[in-house]
Protein backbone atom coordinates (compact mmCIF):
# COMPACT_ATOMS: atom_id res chain seq x y z
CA UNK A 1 54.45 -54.73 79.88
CA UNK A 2 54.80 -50.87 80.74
CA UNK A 3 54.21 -48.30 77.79
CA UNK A 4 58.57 -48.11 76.65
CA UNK A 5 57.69 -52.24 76.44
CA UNK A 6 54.34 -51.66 74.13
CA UNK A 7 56.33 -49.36 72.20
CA UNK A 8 59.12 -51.07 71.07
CA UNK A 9 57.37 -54.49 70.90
CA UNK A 10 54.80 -52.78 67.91
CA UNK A 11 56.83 -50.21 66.90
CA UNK A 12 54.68 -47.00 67.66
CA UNK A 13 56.10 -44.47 69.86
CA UNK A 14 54.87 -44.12 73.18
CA UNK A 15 53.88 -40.30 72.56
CA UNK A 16 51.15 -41.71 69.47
CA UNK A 17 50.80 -44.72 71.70
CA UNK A 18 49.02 -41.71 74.48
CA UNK A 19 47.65 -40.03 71.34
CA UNK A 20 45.42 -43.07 70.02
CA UNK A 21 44.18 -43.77 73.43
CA UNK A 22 43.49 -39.84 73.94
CA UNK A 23 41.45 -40.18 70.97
CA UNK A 24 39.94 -43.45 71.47
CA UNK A 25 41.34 -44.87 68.91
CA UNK A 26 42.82 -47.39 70.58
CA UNK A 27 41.24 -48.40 74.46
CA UNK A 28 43.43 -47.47 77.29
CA UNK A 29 44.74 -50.41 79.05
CA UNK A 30 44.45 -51.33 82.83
CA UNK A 31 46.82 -49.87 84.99
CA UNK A 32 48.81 -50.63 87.90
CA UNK A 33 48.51 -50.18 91.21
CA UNK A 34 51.15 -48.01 90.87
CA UNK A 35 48.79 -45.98 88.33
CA UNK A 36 51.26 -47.46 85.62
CA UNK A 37 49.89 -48.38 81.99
CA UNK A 38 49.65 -51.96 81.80
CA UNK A 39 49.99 -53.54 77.74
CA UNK A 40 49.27 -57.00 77.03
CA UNK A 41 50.36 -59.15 73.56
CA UNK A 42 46.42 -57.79 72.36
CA UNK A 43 47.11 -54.36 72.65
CA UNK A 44 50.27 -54.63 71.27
CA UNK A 45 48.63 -56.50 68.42
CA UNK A 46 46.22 -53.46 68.01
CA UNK A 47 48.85 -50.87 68.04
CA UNK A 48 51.06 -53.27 65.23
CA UNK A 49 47.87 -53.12 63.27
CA UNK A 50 47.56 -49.10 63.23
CA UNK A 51 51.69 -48.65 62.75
CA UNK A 52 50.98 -50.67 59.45
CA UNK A 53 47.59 -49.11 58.29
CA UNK A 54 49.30 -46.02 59.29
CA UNK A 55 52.14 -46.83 57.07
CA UNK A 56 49.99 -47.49 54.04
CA UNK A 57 48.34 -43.98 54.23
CA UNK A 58 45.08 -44.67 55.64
CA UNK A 59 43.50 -41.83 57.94
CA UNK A 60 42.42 -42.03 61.51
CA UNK A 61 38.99 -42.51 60.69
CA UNK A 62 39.57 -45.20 58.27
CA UNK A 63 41.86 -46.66 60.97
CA UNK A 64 38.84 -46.66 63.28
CA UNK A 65 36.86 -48.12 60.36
CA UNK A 66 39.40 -51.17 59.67
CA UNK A 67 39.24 -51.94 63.61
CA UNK A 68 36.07 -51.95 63.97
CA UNK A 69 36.06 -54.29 60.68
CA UNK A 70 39.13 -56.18 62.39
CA UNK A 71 37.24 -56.79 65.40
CA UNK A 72 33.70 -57.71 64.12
CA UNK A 73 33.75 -61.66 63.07
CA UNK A 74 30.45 -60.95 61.15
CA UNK A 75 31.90 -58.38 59.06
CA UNK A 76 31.57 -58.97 55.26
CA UNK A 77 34.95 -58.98 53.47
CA UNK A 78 33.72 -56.72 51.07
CA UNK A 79 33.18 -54.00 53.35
CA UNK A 80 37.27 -54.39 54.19
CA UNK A 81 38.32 -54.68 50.41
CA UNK A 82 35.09 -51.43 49.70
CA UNK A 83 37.24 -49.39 52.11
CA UNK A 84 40.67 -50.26 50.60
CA UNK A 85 39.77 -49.59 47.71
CA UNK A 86 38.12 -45.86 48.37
CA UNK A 87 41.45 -45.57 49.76
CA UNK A 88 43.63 -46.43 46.16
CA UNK A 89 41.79 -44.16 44.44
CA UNK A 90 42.33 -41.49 47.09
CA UNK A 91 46.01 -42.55 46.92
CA UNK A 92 45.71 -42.40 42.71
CA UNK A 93 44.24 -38.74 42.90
CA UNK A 94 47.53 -37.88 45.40
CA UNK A 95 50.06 -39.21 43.15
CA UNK A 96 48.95 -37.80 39.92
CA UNK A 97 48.52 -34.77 42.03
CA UNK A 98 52.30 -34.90 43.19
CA UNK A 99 53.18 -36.18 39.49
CA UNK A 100 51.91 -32.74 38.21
CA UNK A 101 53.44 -30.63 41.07
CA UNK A 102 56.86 -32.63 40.13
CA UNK A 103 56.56 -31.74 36.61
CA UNK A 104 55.72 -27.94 36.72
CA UNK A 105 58.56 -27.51 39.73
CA UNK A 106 60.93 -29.42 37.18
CA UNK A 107 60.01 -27.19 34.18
CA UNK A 108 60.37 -23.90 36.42
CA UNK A 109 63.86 -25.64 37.34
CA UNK A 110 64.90 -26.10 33.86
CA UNK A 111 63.75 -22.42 33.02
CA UNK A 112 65.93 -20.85 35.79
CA UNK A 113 69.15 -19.78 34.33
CA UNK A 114 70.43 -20.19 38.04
CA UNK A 115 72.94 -17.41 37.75
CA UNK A 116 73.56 -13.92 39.50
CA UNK A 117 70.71 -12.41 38.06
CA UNK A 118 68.18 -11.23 39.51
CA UNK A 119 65.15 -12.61 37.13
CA UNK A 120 63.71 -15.93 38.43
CA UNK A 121 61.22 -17.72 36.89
CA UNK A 122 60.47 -19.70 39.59
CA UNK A 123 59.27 -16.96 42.09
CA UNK A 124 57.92 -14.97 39.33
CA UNK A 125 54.96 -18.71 38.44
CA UNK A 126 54.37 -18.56 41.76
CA UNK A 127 53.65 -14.53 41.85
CA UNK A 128 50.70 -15.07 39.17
CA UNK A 129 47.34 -14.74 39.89
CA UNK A 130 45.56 -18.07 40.12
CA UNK A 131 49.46 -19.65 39.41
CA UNK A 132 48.95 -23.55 39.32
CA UNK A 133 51.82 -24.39 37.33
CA UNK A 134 54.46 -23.63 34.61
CA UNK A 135 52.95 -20.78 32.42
CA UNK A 136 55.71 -20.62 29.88
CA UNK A 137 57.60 -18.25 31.42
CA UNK A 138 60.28 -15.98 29.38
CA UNK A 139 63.03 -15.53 31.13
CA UNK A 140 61.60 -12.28 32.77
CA UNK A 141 59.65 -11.24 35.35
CA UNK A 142 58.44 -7.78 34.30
CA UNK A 143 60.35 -5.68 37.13
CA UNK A 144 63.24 -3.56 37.47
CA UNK A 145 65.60 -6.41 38.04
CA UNK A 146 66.42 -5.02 42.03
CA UNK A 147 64.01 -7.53 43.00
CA UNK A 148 62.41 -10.75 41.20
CA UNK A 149 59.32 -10.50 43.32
CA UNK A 150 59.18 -7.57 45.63
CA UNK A 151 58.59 -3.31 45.68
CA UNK A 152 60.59 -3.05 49.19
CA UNK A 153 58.77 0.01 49.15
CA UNK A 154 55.23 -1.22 48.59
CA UNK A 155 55.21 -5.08 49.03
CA UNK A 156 54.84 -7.86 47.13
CA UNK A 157 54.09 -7.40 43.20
CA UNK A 158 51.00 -8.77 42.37
């Protein structure tokens, strides 16, 4: 089957279908006489394997890892379940990590009067030094009210 054929039979575009072999992710496949990529059910087995451990958040280097785990019939299970498993608790750190992010952006929300005025908590968290979250802000920024966050004249207020 022809690249268009690969790609809809796993599911990964033909663009990443180049990419992966670019990288060497994946091996290129024969080609044609006509100098024509030429898939076969394996390759499109591969490239069904890294749409779904793409899908579950693992990185091209892990990818690599699992295929080279995939292919090797003397490979120890654990080293699979070892590598899924660094993996969760890289996936753990990300969510409480996007948990937190939710939180303060919510709490910034919920301080925002979201009216015509010009005060804005919001911009004003993210104008602190070192900001990395929802410092209890008071409903003002500290400027003259033309601006929540800017001297047009001399640039952002630090």
């Amino acid at each position: 089957m022809n690249i268009g054929q690969a790609a809809e039979a796993s599911g990964v575009t033909a663009k990443m279908i180049r990419h992966y072999e670019s990288i060497g992710l994946v091996d290129a496949p024969p080609r044609s006489d006509g100098g024509y990529r030429r898939y076969d059910e394996r390759a499109v087995h591969t490239l069904r394997f890294v749409r779904r451990a793409r899908n579950l958040g693992f990185s091209l280097d892990e990818i690599r890892d699992l295929l080279s785990l995939w292919h090797d019939r003397d490979r120890a299970s654990a080293d699979v379940k070892a590598l899924t498993l660094k993996h969760v608790t890289e996936l753990e750190k990300r969510i409480a990590e996007l948990v937190s992010m939710r939180d303060t952006l919510r709490q910034l929300a919920q301080a925002c009067n979201g009216d015509h005025r010009p005060d804005c908590p919001i911009l004003a968290d993210m104008a602190q030094p070192g900001g990395n979250g929802y410092n209890g802000y008071d409903g003002h920024d500290g400027h003259d009210g033309h601006d929540c966050c800017a001297d047009e004249t001399k640039g952002p207020v630090n």
